[in-house]
N, C-alpha and C. Protein backbone atom coordinates (compact mmCIF):
# COMPACT_ATOMS: atom_id res chain seq x y z
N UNK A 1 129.11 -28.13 -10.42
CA UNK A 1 128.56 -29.25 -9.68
C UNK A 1 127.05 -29.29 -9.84
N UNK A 2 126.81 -30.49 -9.86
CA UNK A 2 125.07 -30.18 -10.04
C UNK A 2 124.33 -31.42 -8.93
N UNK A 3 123.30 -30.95 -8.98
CA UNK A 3 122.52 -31.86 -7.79
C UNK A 3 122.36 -32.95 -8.67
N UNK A 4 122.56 -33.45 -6.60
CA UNK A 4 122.47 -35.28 -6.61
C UNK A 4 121.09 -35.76 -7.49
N UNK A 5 120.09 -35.27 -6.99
CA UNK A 5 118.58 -35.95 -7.12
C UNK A 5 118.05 -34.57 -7.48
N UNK A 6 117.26 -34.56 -9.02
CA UNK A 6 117.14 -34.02 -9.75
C UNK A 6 115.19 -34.58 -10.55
N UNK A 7 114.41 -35.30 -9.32
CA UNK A 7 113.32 -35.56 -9.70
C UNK A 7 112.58 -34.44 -9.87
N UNK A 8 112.30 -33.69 -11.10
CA UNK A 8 111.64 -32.27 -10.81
C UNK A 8 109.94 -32.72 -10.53
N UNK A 9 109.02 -33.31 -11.13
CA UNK A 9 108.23 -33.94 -10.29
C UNK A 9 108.04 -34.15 -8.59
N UNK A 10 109.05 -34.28 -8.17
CA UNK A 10 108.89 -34.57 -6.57
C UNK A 10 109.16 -33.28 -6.06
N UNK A 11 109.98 -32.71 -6.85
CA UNK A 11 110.36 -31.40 -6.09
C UNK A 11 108.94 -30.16 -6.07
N UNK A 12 108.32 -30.29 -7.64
CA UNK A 12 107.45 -29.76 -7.51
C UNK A 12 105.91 -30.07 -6.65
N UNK A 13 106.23 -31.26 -6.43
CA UNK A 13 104.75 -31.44 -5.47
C UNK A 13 105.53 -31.38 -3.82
N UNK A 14 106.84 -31.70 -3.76
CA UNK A 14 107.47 -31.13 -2.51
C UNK A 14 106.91 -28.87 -1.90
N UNK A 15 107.32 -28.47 -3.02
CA UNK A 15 107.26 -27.22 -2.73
C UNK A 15 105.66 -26.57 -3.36
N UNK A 16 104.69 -27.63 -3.69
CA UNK A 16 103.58 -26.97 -3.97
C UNK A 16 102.33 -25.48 -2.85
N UNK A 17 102.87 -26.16 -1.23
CA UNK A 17 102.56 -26.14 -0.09
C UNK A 17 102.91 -25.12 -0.17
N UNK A 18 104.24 -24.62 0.08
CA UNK A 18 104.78 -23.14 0.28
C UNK A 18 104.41 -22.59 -0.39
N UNK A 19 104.40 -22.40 -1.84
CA UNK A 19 104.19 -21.63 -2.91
C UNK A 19 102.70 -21.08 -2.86
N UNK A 20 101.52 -22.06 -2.73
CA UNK A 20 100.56 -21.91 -2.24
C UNK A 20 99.98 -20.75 -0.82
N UNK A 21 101.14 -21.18 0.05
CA UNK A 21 101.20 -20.22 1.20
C UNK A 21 101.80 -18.66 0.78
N UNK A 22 102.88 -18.69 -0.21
CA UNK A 22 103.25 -17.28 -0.42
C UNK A 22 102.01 -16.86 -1.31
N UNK A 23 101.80 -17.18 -2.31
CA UNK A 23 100.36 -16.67 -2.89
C UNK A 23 99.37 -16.29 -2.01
N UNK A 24 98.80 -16.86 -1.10
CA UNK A 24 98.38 -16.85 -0.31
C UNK A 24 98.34 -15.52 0.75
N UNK A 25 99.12 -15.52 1.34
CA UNK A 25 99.77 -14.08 1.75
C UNK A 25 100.06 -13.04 1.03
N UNK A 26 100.22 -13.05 -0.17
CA UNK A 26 100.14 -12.00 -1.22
C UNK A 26 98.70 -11.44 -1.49
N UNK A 27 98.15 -12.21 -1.42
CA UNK A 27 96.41 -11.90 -1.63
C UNK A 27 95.86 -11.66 -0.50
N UNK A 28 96.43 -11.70 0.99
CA UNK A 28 95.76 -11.09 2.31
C UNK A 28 96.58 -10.26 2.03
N UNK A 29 97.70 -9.46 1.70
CA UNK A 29 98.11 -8.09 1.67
C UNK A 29 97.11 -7.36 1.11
N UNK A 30 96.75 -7.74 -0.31
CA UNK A 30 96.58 -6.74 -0.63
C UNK A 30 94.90 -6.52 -0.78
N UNK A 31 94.55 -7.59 -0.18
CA UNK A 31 93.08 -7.31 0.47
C UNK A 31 93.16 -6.52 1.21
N UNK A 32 93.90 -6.51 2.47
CA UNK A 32 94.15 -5.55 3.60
C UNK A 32 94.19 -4.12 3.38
N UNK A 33 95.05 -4.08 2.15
CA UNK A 33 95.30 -2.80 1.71
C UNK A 33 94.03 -2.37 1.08
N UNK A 34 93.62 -2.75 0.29
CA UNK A 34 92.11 -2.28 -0.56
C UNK A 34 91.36 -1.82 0.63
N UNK A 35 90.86 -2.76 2.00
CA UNK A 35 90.27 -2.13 2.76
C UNK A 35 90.52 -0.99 3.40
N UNK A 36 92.23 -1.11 3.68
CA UNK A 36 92.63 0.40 3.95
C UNK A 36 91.98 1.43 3.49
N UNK A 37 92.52 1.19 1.95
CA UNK A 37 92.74 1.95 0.96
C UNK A 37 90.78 2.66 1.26
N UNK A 38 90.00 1.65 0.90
CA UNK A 38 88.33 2.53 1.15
C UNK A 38 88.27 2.53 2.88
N UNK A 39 88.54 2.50 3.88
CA UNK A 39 88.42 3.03 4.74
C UNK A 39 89.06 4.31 4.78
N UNK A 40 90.41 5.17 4.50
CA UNK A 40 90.78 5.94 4.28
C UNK A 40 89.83 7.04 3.15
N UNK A 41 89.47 6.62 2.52
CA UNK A 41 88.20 6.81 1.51
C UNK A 41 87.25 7.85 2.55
N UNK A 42 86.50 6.80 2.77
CA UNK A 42 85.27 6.63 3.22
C UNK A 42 85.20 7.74 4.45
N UNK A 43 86.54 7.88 4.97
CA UNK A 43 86.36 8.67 6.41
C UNK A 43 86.92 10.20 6.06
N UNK A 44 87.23 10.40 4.74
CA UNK A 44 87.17 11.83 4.42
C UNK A 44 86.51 12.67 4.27
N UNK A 45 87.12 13.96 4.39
CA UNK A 45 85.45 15.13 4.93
C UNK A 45 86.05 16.13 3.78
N UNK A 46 84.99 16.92 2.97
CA UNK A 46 84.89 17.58 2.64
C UNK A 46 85.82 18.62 3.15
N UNK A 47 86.60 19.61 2.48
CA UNK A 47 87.18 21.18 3.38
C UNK A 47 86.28 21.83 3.28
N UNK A 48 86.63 22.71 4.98
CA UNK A 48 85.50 23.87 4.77
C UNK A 48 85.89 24.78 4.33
N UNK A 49 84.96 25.73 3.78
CA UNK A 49 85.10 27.08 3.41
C UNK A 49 85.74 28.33 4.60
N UNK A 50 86.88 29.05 4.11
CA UNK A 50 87.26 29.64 5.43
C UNK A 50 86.76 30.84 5.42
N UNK A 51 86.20 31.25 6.45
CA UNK A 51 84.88 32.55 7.10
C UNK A 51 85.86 33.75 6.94
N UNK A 52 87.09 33.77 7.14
CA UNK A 52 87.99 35.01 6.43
C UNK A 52 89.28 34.97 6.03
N UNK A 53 89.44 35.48 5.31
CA UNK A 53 90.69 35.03 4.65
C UNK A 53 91.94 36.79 4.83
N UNK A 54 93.29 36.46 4.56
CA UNK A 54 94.59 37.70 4.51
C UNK A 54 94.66 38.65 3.21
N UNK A 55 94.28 39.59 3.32
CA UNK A 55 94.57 40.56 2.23
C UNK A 55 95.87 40.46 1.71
N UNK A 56 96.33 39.96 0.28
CA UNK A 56 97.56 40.46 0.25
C UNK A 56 98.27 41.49 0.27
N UNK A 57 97.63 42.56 0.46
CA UNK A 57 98.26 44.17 -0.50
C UNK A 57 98.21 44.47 1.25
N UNK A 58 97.02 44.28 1.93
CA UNK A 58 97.30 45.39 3.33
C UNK A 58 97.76 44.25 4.15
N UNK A 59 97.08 42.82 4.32
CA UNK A 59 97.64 41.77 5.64
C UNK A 59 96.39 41.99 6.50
N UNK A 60 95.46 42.55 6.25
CA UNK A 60 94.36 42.80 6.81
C UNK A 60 93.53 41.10 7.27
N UNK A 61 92.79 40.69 7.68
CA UNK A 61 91.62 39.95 7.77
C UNK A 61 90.31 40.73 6.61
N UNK A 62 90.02 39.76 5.98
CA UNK A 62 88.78 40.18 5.24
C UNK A 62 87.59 38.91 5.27
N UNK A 63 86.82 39.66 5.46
CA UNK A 63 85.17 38.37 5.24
C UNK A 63 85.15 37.98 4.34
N UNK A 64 85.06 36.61 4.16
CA UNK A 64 84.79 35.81 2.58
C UNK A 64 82.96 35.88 2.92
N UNK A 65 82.76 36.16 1.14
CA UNK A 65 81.59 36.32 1.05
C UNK A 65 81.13 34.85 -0.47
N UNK A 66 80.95 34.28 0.15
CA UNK A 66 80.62 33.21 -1.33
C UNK A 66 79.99 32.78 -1.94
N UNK A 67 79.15 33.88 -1.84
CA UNK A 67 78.48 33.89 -3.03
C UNK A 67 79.07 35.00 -3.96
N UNK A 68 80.34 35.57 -3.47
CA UNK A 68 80.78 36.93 -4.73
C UNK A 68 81.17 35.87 -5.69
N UNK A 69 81.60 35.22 -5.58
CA UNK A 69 82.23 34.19 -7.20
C UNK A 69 81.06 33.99 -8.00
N UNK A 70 80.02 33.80 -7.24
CA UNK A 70 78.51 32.66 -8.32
C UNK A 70 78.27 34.18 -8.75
N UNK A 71 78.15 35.33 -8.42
CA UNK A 71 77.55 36.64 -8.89
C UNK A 71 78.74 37.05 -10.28
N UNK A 72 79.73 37.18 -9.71
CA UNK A 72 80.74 37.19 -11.26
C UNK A 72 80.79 36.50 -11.84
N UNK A 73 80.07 34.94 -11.71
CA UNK A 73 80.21 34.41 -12.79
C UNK A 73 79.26 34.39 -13.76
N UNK A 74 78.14 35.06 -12.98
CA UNK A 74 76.43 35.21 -13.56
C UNK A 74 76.70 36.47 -14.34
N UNK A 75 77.41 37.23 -13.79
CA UNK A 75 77.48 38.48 -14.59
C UNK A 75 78.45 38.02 -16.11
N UNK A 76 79.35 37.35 -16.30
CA UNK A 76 80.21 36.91 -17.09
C UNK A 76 79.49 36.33 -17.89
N UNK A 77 78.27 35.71 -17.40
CA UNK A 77 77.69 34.85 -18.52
C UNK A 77 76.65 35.23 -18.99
N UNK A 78 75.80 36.31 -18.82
CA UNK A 78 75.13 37.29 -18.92
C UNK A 78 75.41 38.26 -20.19
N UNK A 79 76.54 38.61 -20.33
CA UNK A 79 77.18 39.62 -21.29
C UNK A 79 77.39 39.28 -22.71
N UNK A 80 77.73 39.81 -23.50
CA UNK A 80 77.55 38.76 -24.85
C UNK A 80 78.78 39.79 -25.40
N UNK A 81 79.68 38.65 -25.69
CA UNK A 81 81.29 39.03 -26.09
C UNK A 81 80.82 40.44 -26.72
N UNK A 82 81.78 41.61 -27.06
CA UNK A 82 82.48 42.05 -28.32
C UNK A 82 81.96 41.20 -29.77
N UNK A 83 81.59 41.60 -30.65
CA UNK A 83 81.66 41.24 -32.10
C UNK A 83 80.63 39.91 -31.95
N UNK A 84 79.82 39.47 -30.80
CA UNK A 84 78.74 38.54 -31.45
C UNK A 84 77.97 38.59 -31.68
N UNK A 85 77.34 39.63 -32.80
CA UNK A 85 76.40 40.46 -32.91
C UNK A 85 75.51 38.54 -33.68
């Protein structure tokens, strides 16, 4: 069966309105979201460094010291391989 009235012209300036409105609303989503999206951004903090950390071997508490990493790595870079004479 097929439709009575088949003016595609009328139909398309009939439904221009809606179509307009769903576009429409598609583009306040996802504005909305972008702002989310950098407000969620924007309100994140850095992690802190934790002041002591669990021994694995004893379960102990131990002091983080942090600058021991920047010192091994100064020492690491300091040294001059094996064989680069």
């Amino acid at each position: 069966m097929s439709a009575p009235n088949t003016d595609l012209q009328k139909q398309q300036h009939q439904h221009r309105v809606p179509l307009w409105g769903i576009w429409g609303g598609l583009g306040l989503v996802a504005a909305m979201f972008l702002v989310w999206l950098s407000w969620v951004f924007a309100g994140g903090q850095m992690p802190e460094r934790p002041q002591t950390v669990i021994d694995d071997f004893t379960g102990r508490p131990m002091a983080v010291n942090p600058d021991a990493a920047l010192e091994r790595v100064a020492q690491t870079l300091d040294r001059v391989p094996p064989g680069a004479d």
